[in-house]
Protein backbone atom coordinates (compact mmCIF):
# COMPACT_ATOMS: atom_id res chain seq x y z
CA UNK A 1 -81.07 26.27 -116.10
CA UNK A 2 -79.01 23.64 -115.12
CA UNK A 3 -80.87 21.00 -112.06
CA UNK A 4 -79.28 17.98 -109.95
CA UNK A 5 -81.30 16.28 -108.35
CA UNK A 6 -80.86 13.49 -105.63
CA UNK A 7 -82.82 10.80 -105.11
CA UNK A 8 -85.54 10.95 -102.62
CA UNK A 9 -84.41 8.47 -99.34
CA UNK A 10 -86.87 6.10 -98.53
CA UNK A 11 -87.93 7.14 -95.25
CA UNK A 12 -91.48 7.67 -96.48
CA UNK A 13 -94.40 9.82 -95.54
CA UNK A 14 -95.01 10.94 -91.94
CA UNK A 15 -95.83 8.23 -89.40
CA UNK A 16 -97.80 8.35 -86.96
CA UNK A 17 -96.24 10.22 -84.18
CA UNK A 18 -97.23 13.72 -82.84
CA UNK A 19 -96.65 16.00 -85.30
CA UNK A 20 -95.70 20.12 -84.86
CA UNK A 21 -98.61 22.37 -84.47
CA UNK A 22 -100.06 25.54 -84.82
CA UNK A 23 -102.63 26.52 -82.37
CA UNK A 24 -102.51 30.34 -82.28
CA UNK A 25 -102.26 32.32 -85.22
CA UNK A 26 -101.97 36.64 -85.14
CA UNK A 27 -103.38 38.76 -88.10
CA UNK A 28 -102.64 41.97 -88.06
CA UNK A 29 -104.70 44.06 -90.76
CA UNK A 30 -105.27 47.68 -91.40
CA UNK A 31 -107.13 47.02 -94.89
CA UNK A 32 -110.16 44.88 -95.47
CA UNK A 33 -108.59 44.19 -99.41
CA UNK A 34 -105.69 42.91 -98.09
CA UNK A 35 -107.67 41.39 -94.92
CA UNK A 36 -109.34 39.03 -97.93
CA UNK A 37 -106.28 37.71 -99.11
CA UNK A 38 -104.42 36.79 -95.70
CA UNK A 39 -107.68 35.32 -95.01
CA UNK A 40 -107.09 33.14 -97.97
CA UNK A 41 -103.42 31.99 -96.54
CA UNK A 42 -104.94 31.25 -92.80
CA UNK A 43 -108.13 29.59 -93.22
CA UNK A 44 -106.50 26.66 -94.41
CA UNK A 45 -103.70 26.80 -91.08
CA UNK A 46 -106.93 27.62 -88.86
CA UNK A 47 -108.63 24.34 -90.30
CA UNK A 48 -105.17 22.10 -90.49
CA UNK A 49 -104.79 22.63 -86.75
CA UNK A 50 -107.36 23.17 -84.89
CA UNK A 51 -106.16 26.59 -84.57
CA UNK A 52 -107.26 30.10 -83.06
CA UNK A 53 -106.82 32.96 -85.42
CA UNK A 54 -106.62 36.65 -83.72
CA UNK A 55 -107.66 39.17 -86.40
CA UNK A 56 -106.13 42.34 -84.90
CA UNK A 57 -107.50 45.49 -86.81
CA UNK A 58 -105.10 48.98 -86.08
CA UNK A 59 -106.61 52.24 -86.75
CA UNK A 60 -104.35 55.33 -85.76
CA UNK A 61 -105.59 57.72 -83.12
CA UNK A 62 -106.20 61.13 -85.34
CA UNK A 63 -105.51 63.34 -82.41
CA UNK A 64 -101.68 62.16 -82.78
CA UNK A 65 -101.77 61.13 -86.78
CA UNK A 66 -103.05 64.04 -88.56
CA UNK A 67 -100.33 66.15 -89.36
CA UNK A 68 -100.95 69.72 -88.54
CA UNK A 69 -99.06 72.12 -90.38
CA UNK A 70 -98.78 75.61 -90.07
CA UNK A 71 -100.79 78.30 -87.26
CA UNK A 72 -103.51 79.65 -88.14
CA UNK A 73 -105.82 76.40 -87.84
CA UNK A 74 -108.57 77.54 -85.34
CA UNK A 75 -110.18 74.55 -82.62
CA UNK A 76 -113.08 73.93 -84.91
CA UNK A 77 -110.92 73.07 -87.65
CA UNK A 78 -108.66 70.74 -85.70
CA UNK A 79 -111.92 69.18 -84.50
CA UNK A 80 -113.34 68.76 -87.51
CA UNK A 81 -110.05 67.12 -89.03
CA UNK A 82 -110.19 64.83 -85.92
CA UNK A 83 -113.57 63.52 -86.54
CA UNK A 84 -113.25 63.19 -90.30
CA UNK A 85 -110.42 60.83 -89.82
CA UNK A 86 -112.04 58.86 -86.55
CA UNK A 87 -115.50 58.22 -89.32
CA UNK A 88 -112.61 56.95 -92.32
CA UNK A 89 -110.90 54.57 -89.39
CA UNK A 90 -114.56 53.64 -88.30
CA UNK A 91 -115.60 53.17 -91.94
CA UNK A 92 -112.52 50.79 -92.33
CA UNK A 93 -112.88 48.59 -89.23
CA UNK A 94 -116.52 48.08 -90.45
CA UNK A 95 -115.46 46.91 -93.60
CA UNK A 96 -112.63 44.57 -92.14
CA UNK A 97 -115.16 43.02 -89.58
CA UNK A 98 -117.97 42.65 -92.79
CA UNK A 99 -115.27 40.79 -94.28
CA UNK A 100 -113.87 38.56 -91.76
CA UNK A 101 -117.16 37.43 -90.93
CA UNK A 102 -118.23 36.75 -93.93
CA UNK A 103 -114.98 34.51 -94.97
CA UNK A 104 -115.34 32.47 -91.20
CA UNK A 105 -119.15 31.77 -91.36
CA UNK A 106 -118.53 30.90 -95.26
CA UNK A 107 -115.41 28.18 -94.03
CA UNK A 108 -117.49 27.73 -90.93
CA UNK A 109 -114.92 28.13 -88.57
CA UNK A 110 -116.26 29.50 -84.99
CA UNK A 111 -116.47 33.57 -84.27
CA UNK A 112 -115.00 33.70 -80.47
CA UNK A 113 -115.98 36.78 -78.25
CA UNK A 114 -114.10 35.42 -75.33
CA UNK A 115 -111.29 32.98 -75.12
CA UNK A 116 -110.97 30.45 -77.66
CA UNK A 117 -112.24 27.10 -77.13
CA UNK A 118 -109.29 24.04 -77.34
CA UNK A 119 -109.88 21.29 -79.55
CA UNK A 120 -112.14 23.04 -82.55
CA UNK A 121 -110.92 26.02 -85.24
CA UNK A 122 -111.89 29.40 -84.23
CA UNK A 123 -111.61 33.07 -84.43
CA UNK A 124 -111.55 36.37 -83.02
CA UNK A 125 -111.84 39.93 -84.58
CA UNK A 126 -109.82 42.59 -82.31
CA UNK A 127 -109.79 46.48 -83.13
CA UNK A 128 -107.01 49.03 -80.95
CA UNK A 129 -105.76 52.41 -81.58
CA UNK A 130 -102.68 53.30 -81.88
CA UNK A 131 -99.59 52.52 -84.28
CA UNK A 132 -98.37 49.38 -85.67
CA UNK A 133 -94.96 49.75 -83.72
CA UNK A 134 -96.64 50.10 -80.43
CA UNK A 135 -98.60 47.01 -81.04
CA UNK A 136 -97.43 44.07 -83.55
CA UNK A 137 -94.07 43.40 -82.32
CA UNK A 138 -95.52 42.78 -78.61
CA UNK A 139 -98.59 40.65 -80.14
CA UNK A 140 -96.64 38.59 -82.52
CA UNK A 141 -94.36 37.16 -79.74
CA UNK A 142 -97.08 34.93 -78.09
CA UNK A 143 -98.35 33.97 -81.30
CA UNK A 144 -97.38 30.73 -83.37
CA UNK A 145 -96.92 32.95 -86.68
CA UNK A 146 -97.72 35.89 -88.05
CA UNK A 147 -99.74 36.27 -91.36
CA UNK A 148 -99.21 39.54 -93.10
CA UNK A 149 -99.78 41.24 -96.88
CA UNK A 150 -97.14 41.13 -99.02
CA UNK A 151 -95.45 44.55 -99.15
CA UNK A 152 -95.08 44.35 -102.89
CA UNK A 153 -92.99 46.74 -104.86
CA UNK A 154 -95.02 49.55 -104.51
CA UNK A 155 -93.57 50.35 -100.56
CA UNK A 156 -96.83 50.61 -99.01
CA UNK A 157 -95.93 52.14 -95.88
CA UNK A 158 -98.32 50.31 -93.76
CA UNK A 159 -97.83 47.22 -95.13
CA UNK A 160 -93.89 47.55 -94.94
CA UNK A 161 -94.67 48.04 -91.03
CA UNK A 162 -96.13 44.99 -90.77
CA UNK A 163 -93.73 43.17 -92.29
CA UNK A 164 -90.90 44.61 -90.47
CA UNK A 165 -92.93 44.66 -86.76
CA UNK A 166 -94.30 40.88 -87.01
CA UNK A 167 -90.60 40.12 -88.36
CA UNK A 168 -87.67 41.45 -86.82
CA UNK A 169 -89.49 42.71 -83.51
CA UNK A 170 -91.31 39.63 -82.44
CA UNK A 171 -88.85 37.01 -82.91
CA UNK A 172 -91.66 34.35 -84.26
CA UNK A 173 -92.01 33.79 -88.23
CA UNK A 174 -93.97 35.56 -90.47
CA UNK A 175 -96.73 34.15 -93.76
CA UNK A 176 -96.85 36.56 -96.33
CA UNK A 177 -99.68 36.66 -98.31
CA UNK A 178 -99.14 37.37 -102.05
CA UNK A 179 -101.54 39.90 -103.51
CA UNK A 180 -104.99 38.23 -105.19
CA UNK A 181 -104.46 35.33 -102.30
CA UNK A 182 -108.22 35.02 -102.10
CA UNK A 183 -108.98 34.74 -106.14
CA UNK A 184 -106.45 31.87 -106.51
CA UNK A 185 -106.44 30.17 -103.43
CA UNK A 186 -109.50 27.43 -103.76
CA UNK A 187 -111.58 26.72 -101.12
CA UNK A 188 -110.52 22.99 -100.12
CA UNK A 189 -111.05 22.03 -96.45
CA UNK A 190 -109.54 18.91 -97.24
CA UNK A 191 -106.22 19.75 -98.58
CA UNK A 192 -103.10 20.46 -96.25
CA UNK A 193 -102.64 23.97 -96.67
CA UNK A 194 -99.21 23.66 -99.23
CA UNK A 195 -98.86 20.99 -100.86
CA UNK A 196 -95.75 22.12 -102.38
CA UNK A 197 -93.02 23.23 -100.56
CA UNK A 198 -89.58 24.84 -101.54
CA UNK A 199 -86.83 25.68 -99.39
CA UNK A 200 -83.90 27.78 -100.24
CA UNK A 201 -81.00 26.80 -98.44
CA UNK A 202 -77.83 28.64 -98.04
CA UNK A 203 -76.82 26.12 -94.68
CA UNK A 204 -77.18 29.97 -92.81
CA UNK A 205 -78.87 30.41 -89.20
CA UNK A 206 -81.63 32.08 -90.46
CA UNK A 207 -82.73 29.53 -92.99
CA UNK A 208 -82.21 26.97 -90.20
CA UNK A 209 -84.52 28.38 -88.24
CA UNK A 210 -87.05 29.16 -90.56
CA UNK A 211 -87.26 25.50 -91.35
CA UNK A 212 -87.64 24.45 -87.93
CA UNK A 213 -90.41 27.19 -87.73
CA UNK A 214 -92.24 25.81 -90.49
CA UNK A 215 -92.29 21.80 -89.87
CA UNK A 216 -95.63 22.05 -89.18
CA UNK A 217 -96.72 22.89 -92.59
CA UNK A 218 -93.84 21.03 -93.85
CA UNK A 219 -94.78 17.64 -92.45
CA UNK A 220 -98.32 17.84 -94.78
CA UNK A 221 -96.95 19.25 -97.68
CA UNK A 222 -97.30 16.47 -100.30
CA UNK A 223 -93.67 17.27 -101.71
CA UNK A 224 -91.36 19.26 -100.12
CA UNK A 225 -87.79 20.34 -102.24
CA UNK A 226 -84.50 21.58 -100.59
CA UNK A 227 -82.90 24.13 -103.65
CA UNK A 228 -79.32 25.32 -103.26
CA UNK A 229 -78.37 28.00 -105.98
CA UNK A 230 -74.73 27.49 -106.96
CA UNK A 231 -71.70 25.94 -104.99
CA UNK A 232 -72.41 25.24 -100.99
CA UNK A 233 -70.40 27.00 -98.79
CA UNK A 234 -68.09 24.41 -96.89
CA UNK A 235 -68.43 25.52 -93.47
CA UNK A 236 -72.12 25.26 -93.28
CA UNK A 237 -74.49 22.42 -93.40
CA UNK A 238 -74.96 21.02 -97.07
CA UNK A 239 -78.36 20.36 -98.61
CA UNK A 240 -77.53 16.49 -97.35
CA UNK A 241 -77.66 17.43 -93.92
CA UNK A 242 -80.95 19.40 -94.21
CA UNK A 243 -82.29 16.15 -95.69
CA UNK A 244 -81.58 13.83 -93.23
CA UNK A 245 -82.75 16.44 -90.90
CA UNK A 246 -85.93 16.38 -92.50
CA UNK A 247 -86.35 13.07 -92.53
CA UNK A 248 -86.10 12.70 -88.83
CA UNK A 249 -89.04 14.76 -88.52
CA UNK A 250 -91.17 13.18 -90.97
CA UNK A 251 -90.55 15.10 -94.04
CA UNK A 252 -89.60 13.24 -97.13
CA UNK A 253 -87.56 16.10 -99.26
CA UNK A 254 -85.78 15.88 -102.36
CA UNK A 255 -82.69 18.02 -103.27
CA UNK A 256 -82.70 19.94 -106.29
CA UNK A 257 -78.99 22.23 -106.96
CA UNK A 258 -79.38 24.86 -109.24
CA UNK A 259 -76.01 26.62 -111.20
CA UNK A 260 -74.49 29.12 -109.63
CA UNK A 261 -74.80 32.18 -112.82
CA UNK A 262 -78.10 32.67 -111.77
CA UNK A 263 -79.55 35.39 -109.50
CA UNK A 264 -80.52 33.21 -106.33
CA UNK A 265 -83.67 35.54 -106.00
CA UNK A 266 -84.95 34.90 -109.58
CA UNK A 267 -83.38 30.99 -109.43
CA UNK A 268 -85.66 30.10 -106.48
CA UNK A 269 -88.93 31.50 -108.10
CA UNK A 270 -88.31 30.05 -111.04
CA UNK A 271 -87.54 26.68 -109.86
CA UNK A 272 -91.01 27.19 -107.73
CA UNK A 273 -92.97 28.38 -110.75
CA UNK A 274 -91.46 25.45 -112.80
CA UNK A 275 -92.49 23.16 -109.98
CA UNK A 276 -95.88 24.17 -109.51
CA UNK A 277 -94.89 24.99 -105.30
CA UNK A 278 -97.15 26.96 -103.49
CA UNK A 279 -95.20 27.37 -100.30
CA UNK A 280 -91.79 29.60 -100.35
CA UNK A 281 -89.43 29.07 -97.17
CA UNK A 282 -86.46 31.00 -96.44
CA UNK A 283 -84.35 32.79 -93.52
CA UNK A 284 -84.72 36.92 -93.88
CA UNK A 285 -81.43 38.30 -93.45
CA UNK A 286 -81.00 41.81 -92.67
CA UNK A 287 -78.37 44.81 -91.48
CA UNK A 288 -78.88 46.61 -88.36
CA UNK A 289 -78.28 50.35 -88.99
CA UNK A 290 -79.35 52.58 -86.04
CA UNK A 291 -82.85 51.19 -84.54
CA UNK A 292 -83.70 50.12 -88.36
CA UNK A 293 -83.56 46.73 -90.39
CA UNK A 294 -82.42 46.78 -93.48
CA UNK A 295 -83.42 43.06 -95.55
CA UNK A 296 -80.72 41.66 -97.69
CA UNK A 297 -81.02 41.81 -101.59
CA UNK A 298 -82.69 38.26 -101.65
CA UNK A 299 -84.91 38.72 -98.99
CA UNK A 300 -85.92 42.39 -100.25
CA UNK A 301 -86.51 40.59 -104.02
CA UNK A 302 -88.69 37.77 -102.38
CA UNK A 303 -90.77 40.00 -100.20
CA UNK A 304 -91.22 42.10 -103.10
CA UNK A 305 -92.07 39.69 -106.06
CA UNK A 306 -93.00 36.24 -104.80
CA UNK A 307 -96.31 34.68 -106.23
CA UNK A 308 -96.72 32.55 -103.73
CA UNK A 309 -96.91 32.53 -99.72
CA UNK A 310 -93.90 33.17 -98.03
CA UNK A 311 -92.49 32.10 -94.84
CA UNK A 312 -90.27 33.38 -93.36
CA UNK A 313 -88.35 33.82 -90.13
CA UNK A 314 -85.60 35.93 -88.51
């Protein structure tokens, strides 16, 4: 693999002026396992700034998600189905609200019933009925960012409709927590929460806005690296312009240009293996067909395979 790199300019660390912020931060679950490991991703946001997080457990209604086929099913039966399915969702809000409180008393961040109070880290645990269309899209909008589970390969429907709600509905960006979050991710209340950041930068809208999104976690990363895969394209803003950008915000970044053979998916993970990141950011690009959104090939590789959180925005 062939690397470039330019030399860091020597604007130096952030100053100290007001930095960006995070102050209210939405977690849609419908799993306590996967609850665990976005826990894992937003404790450390929740400490960094002071923040609110807004634990939003959705549990279908069975009366309108069962399925039933066929006649023949008498009233009892229907009932019976009905109340089967309300004890499972019951069962698994219990074990989401076991778990969130047990991972915000442990990092001793406040458990809110009302409205959060400014000025200290806190948290709420929500629960609604319904389905994730009706609800995340709306929610995510007056939220700072959205932490979800990674879909993974395996197209867990649930977790591909959180992806796609907090994403493309809500217009705000989206944290994707990699799978096993919580058995890798130390407990360290005073470390940023990356301190590793890579960017993959294409000079497109969508990666432009993504790293305006995420200057908050940017400006306490401890190294931050702008990667370009292959040959920029000449009428969008080069890697050089994204640095100086940076810099104007605080972020010291360094520019690293990998060859163009390589597949820009693969390049970018191996480049943040290699560097030890921790912290992915990139701009989710997608096709509208109909009332659906269909990601790009990178975006649909990342979302699938990254080892590491993933922000993201649309």
């Amino acid at each position: 693999m062939t690397i470039k790199t330019a030399a860091v300019p020597p604007w130096g660390r952030p100053t100290g002026r007001e930095r960006a912020m995070m102050r209210i931060i939405y977690l849609p679950t419908t799993d306590a396992g996967d609850l665990l490991d976005c826990l894992a991703e937003a404790v450390p946001l929740v400490r960094a700034f002071e923040a609110h997080l807004r634990v939003d457990f959705i549990r279908p209604d069975p009366r309108t998600s069962i399925p039933f086929v066929g006649e023949g099913l008498t009233a009892d039966v229907i009932q019976d189905l009905v109340e089967a399915a309300e004890r499972e969702g019951r069962a698994r809000a219990d074990r989401a609200l076991a778990v969130f409180r047990e991972r915000l008393t442990a990092a001793g961040i406040a458990i809110e019933d009302g409205e959060p109070v400014h000025g200290r880290p806190s948290a709420a645990f929500t629960e609604s009925v319904g389905l994730i269309p009706e609800r995340v899209g709306r929610m995510a909008r007056v939220h700072d960012v959205s932490i979800v589970p990674r879909p993974g390969a395996d197209h867990r429907p649930e977790a591909d409709e959180l992806f796609n709600e907090a994403l493309f509905r809500s217009g705000r960006p989206v944290l994707l927590a990699p799978p096993d979050s919580a058995g890798r991710r130390a407990d360290q209340p005073d470390q940023p929460p990356y301190r590793h950041a890579v960017i993959g930068w294409n000079g497109r809208a969508e990666a432009a806005r993504a790293v305006a999104d995420a200057l908050p976690l940017l400006q306490r990363a401890e190294a931050v690296d702008v990667v370009t895969v292959g040959d920029e394209h000449p009428e969008r803003p080069g890697a050089e312009g994204l640095q100086r950008y940076l810099a104007r915000h605080d972020v010291s970044a360094r520019i690293v240009r990998l060859a163009g053979e390589h597949d820009v998916a693969e390049a970018l993970l191996g480049h943040a293996r290699d560097a030890g990141a921790d912290l992915l950011v990139l701009g989710a690009y997608s096709h509208s067909r109909w009332r659906e959104m269909i990601v790009g090939g990178v975006t649909r590789h990342m979302v699938h395979h990254s080892p590491i959180a993933l922000f993201m925005s649309h």
